[in-house]
N, C-alpha and C. Protein backbone atom coordinates (compact mmCIF):
# COMPACT_ATOMS: atom_id res chain seq x y z
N UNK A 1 -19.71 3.62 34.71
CA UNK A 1 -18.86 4.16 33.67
C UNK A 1 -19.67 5.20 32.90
N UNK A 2 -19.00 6.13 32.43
CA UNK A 2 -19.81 7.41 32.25
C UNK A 2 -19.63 6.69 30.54
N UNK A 3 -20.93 7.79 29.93
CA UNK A 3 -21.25 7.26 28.25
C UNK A 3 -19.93 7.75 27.61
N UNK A 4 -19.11 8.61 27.90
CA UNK A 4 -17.80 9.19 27.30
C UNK A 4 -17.02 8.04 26.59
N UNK A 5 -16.62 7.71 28.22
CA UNK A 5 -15.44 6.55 28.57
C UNK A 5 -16.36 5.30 28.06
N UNK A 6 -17.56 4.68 27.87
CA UNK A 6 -18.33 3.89 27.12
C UNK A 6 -17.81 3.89 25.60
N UNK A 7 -18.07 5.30 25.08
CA UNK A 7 -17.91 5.20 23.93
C UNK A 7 -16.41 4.75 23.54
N UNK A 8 -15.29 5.80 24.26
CA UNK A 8 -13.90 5.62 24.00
C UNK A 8 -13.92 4.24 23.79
N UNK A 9 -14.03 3.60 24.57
CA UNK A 9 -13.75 1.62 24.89
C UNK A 9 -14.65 1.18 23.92
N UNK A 10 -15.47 1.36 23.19
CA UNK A 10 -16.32 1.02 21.79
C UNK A 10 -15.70 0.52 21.11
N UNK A 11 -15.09 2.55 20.92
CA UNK A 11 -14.10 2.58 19.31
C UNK A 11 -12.73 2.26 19.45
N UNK A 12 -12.25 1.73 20.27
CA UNK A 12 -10.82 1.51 20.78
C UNK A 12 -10.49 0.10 20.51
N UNK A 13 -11.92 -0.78 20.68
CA UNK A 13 -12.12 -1.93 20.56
C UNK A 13 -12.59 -2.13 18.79
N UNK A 14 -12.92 -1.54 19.02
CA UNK A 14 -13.31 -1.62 16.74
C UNK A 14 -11.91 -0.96 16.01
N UNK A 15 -11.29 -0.24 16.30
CA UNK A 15 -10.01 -0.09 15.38
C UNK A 15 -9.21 -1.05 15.91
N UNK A 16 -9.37 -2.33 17.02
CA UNK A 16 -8.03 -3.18 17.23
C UNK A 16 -8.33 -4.27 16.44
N UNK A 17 -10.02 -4.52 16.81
CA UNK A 17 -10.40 -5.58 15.78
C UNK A 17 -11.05 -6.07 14.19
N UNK A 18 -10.56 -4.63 13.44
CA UNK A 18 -11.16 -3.98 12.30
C UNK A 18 -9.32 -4.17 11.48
N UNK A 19 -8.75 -4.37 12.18
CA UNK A 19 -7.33 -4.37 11.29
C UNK A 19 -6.59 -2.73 10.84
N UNK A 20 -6.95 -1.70 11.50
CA UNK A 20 -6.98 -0.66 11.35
C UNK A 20 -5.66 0.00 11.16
N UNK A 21 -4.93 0.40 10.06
CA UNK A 21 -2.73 0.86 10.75
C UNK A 21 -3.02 1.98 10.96
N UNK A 22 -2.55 2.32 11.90
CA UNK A 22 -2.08 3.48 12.28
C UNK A 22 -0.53 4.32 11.67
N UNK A 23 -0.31 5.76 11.98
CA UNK A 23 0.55 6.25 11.47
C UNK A 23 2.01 5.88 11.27
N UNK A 24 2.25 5.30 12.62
CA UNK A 24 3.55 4.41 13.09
C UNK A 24 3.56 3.21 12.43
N UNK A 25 2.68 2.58 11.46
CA UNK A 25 2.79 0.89 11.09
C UNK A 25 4.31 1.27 9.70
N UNK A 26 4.34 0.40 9.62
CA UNK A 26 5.52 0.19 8.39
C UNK A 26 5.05 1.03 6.99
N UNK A 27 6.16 1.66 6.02
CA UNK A 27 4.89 2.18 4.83
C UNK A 27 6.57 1.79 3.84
N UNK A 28 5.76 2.05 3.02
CA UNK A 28 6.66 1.56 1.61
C UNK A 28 6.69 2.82 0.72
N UNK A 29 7.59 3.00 -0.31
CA UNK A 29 7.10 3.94 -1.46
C UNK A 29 7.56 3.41 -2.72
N UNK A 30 6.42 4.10 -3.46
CA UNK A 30 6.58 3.23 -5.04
C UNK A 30 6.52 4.99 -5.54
N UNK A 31 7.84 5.06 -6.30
CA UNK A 31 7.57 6.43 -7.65
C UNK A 31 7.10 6.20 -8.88
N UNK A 32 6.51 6.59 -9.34
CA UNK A 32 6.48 7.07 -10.83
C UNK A 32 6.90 8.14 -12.12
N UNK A 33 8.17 7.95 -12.25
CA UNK A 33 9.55 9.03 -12.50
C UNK A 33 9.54 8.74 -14.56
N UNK A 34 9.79 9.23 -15.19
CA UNK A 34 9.87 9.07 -16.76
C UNK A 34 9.17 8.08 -16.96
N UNK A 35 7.69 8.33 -16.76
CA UNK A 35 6.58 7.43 -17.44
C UNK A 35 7.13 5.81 -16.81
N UNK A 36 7.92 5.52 -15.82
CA UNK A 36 7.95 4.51 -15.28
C UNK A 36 7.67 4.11 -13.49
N UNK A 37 7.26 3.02 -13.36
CA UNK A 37 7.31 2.56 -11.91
C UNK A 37 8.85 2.87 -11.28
N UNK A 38 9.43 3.38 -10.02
CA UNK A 38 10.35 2.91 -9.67
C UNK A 38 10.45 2.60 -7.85
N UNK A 39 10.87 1.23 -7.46
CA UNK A 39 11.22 0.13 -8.31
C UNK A 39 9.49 -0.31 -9.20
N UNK A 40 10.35 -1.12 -10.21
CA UNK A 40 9.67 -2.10 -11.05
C UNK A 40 9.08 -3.09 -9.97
N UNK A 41 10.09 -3.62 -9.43
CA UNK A 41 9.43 -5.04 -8.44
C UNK A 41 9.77 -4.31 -7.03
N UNK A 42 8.70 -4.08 -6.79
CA UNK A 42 8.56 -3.92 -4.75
C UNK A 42 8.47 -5.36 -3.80
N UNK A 43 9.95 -5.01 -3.38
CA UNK A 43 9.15 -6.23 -1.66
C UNK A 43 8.73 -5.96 -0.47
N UNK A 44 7.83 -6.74 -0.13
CA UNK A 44 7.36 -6.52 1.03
C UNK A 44 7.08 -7.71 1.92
N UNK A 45 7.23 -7.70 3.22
CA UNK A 45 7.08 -9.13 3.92
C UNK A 45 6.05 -9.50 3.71
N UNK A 46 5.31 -10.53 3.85
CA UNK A 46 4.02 -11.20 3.67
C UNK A 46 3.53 -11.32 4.97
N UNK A 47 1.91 -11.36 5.11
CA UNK A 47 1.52 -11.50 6.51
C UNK A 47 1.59 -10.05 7.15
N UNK A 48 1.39 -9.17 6.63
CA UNK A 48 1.58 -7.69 7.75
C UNK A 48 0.88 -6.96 6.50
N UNK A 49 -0.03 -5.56 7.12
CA UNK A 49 -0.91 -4.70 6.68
C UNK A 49 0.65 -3.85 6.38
N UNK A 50 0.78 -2.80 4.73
CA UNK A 50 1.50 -2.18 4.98
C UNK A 50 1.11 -0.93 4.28
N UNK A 51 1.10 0.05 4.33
CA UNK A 51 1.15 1.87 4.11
C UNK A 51 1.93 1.45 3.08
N UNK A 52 1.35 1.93 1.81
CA UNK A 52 2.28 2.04 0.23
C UNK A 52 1.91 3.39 -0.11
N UNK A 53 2.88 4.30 -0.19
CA UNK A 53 3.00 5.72 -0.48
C UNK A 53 3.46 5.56 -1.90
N UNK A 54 2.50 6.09 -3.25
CA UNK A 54 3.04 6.46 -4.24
C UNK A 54 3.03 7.71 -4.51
N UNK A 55 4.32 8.05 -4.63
CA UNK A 55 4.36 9.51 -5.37
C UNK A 55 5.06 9.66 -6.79
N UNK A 56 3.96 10.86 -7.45
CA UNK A 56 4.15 10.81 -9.02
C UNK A 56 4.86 11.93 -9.09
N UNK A 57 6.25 11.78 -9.44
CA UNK A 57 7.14 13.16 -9.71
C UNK A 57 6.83 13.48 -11.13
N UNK A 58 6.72 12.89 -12.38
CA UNK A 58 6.11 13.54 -13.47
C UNK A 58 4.93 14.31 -13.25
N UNK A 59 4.85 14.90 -14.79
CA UNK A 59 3.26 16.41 -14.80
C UNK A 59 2.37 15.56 -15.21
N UNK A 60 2.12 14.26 -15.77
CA UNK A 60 1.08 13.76 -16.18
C UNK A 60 0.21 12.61 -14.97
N UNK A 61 -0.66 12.64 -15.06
CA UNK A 61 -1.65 12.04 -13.71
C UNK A 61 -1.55 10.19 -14.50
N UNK A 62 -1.03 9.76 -13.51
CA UNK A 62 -1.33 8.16 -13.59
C UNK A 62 -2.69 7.71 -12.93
N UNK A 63 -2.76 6.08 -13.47
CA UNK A 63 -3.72 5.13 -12.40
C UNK A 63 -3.19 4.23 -11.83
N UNK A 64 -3.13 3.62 -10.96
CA UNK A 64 -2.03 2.79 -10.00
C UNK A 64 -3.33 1.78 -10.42
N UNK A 65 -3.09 0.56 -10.96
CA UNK A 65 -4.44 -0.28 -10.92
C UNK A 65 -3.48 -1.60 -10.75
N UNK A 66 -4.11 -2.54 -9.86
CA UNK A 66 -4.13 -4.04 -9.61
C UNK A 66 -5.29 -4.73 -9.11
N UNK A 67 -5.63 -5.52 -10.29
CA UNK A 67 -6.67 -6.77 -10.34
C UNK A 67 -5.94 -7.36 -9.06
N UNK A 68 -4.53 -7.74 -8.97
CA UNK A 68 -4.54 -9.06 -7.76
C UNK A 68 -4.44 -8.23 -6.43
N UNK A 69 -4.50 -6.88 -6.61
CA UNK A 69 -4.62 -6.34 -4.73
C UNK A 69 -5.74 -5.47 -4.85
N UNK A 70 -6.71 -5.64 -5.63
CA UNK A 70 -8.33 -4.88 -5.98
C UNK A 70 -7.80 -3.49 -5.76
N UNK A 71 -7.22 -3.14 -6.17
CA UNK A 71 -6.66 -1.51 -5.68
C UNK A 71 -6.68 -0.73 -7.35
N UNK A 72 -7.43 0.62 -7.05
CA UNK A 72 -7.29 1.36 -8.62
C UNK A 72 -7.37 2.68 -7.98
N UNK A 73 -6.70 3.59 -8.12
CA UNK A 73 -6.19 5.02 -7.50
C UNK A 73 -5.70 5.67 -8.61
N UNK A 74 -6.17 7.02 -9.07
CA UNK A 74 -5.48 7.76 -10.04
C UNK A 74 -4.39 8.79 -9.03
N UNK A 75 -3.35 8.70 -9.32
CA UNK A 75 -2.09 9.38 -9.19
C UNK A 75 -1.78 10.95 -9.82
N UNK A 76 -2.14 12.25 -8.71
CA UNK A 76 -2.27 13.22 -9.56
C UNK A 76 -0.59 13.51 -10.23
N UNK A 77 -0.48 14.60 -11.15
CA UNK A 77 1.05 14.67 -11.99
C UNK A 77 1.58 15.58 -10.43
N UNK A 78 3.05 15.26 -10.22
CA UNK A 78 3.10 15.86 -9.14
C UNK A 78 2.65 15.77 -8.21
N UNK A 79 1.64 14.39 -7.85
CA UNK A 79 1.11 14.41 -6.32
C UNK A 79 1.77 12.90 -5.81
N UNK A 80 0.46 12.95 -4.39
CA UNK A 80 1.42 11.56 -4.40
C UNK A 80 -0.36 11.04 -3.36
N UNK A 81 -0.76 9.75 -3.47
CA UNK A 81 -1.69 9.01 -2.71
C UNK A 81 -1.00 7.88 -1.96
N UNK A 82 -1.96 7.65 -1.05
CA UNK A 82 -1.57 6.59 -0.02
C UNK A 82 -2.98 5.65 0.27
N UNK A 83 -2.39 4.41 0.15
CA UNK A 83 -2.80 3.09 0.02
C UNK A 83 -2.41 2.08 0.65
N UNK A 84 -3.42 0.98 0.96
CA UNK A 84 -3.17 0.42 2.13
C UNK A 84 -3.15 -1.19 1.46
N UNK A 85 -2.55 -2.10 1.60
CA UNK A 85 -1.91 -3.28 1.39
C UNK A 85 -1.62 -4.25 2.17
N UNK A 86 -2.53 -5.69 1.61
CA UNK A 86 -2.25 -6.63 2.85
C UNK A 86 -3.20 -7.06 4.15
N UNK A 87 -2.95 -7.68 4.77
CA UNK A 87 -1.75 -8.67 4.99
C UNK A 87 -2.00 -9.40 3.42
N UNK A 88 -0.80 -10.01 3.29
CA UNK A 88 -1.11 -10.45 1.28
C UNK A 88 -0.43 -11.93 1.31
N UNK A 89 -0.80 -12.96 1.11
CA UNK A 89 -0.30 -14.31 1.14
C UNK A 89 1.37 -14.11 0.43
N UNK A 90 2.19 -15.29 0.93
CA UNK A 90 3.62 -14.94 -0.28
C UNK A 90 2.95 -15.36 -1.77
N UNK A 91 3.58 -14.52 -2.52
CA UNK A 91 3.44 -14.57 -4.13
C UNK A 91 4.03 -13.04 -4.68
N UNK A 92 3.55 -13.10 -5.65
CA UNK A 92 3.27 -11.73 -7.07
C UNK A 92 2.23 -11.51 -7.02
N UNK A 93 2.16 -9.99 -7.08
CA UNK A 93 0.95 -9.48 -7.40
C UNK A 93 1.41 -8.00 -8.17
N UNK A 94 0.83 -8.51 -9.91
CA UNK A 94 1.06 -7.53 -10.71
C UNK A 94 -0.05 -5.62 -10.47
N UNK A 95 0.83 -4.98 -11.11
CA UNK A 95 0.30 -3.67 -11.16
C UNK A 95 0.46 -2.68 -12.18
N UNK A 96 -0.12 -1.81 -12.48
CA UNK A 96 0.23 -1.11 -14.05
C UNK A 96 -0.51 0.34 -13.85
N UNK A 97 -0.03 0.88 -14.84
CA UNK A 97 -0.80 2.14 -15.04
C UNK A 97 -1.90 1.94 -16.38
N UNK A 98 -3.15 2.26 -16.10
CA UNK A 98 -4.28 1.98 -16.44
C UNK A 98 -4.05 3.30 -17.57
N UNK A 99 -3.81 4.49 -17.69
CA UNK A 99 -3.50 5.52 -18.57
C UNK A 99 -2.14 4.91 -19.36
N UNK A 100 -1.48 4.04 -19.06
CA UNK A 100 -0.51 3.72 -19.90
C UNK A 100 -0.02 2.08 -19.91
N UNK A 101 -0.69 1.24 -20.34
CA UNK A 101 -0.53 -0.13 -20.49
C UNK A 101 1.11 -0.86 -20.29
N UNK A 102 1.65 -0.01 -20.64
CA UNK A 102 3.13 -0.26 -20.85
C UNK A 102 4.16 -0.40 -19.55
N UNK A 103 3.39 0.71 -18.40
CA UNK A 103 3.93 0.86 -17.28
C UNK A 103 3.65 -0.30 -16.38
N UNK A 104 4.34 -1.25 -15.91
CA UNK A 104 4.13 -1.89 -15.24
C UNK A 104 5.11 -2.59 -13.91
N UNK A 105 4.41 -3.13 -13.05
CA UNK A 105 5.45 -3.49 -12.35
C UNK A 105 4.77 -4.64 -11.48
N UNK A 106 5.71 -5.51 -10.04
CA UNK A 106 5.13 -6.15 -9.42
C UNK A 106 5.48 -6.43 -8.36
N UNK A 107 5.05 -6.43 -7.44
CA UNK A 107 5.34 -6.62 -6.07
C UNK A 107 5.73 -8.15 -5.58
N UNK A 108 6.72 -8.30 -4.77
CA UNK A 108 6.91 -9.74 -4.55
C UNK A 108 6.76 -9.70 -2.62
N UNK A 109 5.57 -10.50 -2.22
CA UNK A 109 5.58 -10.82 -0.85
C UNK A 109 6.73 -12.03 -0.53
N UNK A 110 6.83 -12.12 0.72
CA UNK A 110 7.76 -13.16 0.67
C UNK A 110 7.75 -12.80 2.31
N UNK A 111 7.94 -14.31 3.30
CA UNK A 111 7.87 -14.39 4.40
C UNK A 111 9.44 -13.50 4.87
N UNK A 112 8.60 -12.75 5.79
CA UNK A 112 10.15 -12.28 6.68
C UNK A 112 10.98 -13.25 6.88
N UNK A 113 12.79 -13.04 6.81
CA UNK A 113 13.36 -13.73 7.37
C UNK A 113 14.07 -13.52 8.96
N UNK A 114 14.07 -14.26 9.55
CA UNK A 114 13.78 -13.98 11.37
C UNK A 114 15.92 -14.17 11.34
N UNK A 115 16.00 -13.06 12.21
CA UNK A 115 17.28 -12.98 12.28
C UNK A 115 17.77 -14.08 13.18
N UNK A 116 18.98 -14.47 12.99
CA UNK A 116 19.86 -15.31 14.08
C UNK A 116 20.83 -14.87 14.52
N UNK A 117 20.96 -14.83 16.48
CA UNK A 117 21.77 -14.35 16.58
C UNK A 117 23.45 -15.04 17.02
């Protein structure tokens, strides 16, 4: 096996077992519209890595901060960051804007429910 194809099979093997999402995984979006979260409460299934896209349509720059998902990202005015979430046990896990105490919101995990057909 040539060192190429060595390496390929390395790193092919470290992003499957590193937990790595790719572009195609599931993504979510949280706004930040008149100095508020919207939604207030985000769901998301529990047990799955997920892509959380916030974008800040106001001119003033937020901080997306949560103690219970170790996550702190400043939000430019008009921009938007992406953040990665999970897999996250079922519960709450609160979040706020660190520039504005007031803004807050919270995410609720909760096990998928499996369709019947």
């Amino acid at each position: 096996m040539s060192a190429r194809i060595f390496s390929t099979c390395i790193l092919a093997a470290a992003f499957t077992f590193s937990g790595v999402v790719f572009a195609g995984d599931p993504a979510l979006t949280l706004s930040i519209h008149d100095k508020q979260f919207e939604p207030k409460q985000l769901a998301l299934p529990s047990g799955i890595k997920l892509k959380l896209v916030i974008r800040n349509l106001d001119g003033l720059p937020a901080e997306f901060e949560s103690s219970d998902l170790s996550r702190e990202v400043v939000v430019p005015g008009h921009g938007e960051v992406t953040i990665y979430v999970g897999p996250l046990d079922p519960g709450n896990y609160q979040f706020f804007n660190d520039f504005n105490h007031e803004m807050q919101g919270t995410i609720v995990a909760a096990p998928a429910v499996k369709k019947v057909n």
